[in-house]
Protein backbone atom coordinates (compact mmCIF):
# COMPACT_ATOMS: atom_id res chain seq x y z
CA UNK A 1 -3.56 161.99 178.79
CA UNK A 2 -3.28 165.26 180.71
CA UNK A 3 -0.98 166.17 183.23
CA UNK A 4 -2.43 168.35 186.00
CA UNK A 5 0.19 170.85 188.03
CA UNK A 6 -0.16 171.55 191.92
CA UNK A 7 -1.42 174.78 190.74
CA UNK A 8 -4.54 173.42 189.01
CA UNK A 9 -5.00 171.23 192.24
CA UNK A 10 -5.27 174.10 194.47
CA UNK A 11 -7.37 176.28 192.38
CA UNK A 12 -9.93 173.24 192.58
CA UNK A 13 -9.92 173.14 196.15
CA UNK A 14 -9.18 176.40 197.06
CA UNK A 15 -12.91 178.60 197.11
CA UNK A 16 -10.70 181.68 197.82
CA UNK A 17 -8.22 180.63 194.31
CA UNK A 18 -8.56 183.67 192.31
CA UNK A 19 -8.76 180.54 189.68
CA UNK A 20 -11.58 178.38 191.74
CA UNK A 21 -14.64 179.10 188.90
CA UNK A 22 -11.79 178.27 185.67
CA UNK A 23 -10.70 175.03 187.71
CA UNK A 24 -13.79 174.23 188.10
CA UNK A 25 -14.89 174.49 184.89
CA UNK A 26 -12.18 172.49 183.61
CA UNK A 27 -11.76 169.82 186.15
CA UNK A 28 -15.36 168.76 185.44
CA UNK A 29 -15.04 168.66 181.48
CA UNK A 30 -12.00 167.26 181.84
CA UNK A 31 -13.77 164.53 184.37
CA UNK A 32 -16.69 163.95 181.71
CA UNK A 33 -14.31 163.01 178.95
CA UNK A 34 -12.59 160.43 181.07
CA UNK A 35 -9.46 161.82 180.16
CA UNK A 36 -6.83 160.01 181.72
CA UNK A 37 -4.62 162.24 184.60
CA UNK A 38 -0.71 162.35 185.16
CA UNK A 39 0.78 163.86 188.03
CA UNK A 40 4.53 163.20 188.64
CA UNK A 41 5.68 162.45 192.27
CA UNK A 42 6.95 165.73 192.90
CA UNK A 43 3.70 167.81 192.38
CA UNK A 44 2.01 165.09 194.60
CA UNK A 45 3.87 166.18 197.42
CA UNK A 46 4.30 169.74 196.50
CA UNK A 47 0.00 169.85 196.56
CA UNK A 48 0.24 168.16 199.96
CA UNK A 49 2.11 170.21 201.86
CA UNK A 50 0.34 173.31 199.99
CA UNK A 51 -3.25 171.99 200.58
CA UNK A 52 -1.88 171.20 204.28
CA UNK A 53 -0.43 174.55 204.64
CA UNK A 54 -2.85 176.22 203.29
CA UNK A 55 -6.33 174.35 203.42
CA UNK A 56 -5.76 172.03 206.49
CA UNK A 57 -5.35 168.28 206.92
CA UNK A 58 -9.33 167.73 206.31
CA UNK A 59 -8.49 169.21 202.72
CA UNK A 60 -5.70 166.86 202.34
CA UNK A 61 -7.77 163.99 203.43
CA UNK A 62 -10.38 165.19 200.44
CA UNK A 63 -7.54 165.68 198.29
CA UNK A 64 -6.33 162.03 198.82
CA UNK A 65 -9.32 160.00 199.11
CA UNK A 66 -11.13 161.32 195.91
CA UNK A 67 -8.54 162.56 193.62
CA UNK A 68 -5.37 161.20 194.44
CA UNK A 69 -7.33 157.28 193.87
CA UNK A 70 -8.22 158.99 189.94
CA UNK A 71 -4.14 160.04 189.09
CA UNK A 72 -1.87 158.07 187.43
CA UNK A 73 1.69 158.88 189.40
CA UNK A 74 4.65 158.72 187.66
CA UNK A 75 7.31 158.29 190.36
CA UNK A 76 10.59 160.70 189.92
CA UNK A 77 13.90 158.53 190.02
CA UNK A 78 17.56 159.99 190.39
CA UNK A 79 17.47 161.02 186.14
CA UNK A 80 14.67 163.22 186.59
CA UNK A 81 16.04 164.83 190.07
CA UNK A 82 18.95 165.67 187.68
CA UNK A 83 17.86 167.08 184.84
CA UNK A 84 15.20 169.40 187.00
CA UNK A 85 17.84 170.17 188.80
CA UNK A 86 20.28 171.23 185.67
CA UNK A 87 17.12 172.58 183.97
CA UNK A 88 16.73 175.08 187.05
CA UNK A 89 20.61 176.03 187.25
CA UNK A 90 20.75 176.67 183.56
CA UNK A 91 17.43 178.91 183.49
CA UNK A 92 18.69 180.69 186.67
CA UNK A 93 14.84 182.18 187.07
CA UNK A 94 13.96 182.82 190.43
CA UNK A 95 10.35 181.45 189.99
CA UNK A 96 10.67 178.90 187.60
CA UNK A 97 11.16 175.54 190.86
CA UNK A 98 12.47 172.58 190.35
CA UNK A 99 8.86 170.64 190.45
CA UNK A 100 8.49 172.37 187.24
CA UNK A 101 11.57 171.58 185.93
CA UNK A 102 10.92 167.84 187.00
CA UNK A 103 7.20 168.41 185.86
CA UNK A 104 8.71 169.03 182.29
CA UNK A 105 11.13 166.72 182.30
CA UNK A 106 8.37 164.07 183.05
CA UNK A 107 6.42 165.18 180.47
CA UNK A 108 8.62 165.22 177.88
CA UNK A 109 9.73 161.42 178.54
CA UNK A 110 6.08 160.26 178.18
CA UNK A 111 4.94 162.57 175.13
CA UNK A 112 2.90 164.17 177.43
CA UNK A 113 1.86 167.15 175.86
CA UNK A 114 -0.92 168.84 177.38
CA UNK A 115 -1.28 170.10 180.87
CA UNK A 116 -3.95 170.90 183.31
CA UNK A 117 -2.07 174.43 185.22
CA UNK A 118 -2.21 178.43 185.93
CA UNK A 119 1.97 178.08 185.77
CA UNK A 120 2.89 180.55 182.84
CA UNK A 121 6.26 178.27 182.91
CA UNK A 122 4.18 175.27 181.15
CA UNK A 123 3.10 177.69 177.78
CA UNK A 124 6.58 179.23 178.47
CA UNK A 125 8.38 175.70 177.94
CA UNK A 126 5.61 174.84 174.51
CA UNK A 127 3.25 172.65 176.35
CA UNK A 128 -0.44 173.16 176.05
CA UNK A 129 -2.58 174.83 178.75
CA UNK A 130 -6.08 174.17 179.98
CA UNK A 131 -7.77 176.02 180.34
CA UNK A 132 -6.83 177.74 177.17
């Protein structure tokens, strides 16, 4: 099982992602191998207002007709708000956000271990990156 970040979701629909080609790349292995996706609520909707903002509505509409049917969601409840949240105050980064603080948390609670991202925070907190 991989989880995949909003930043990996943009850079595979974004042409103009200085990350496009790597995504790519990687998105399509990771598609042959079947491997099984994990997204947790938060990046959902953090990729959908990005891809909105940025992309347009036509790019959400790809985005969730053929790759939000493929993800397995794992919906945030009122624990995971909180220890984001308390992850966040304690790092007191100004770019570390609280969807990767929940993203971790997530993680962590299924054994997750691997992730799909271009988020330095991900290697930062021990999990492994693809692309490498």
């Amino acid at each position: 099982m991989i989880y995949i970040d909003t930043s990996a979701f943009l850079a595979v629909l974004d042409a103009d992602d200085k990350n496009h080609v790597s995504a790519g790349k990687t998105w399509e292995d990771l598609i042959n191998k079947e491997e099984p996706f994990i997204c947790g609520s938060p990046v959902l909707i953090e990729t959908n207002a990005l891809v909105q903002h940025r992309l347009g509505v036509k790019a959400v509409k790809i985005f969730h007709e053929d790759i939000f049917p493929i993800l397995s969601v794992e919906w945030a409840d009122e624990s995971v708000y909180r220890a984001g949240m308390s992850s966040v105050l304690t790092a007191a980064q100004k770019k570390l956000s609280l969807v990767d603080c929940m993203s971790f948390e997530i993680m962590r609670r299924l054994g997750v271990k691997r992730v799909f991202a271009f988020d330095k925070h991900f290697k930062e907190q021990g999990f492994q990156c693809l692309p490498a």
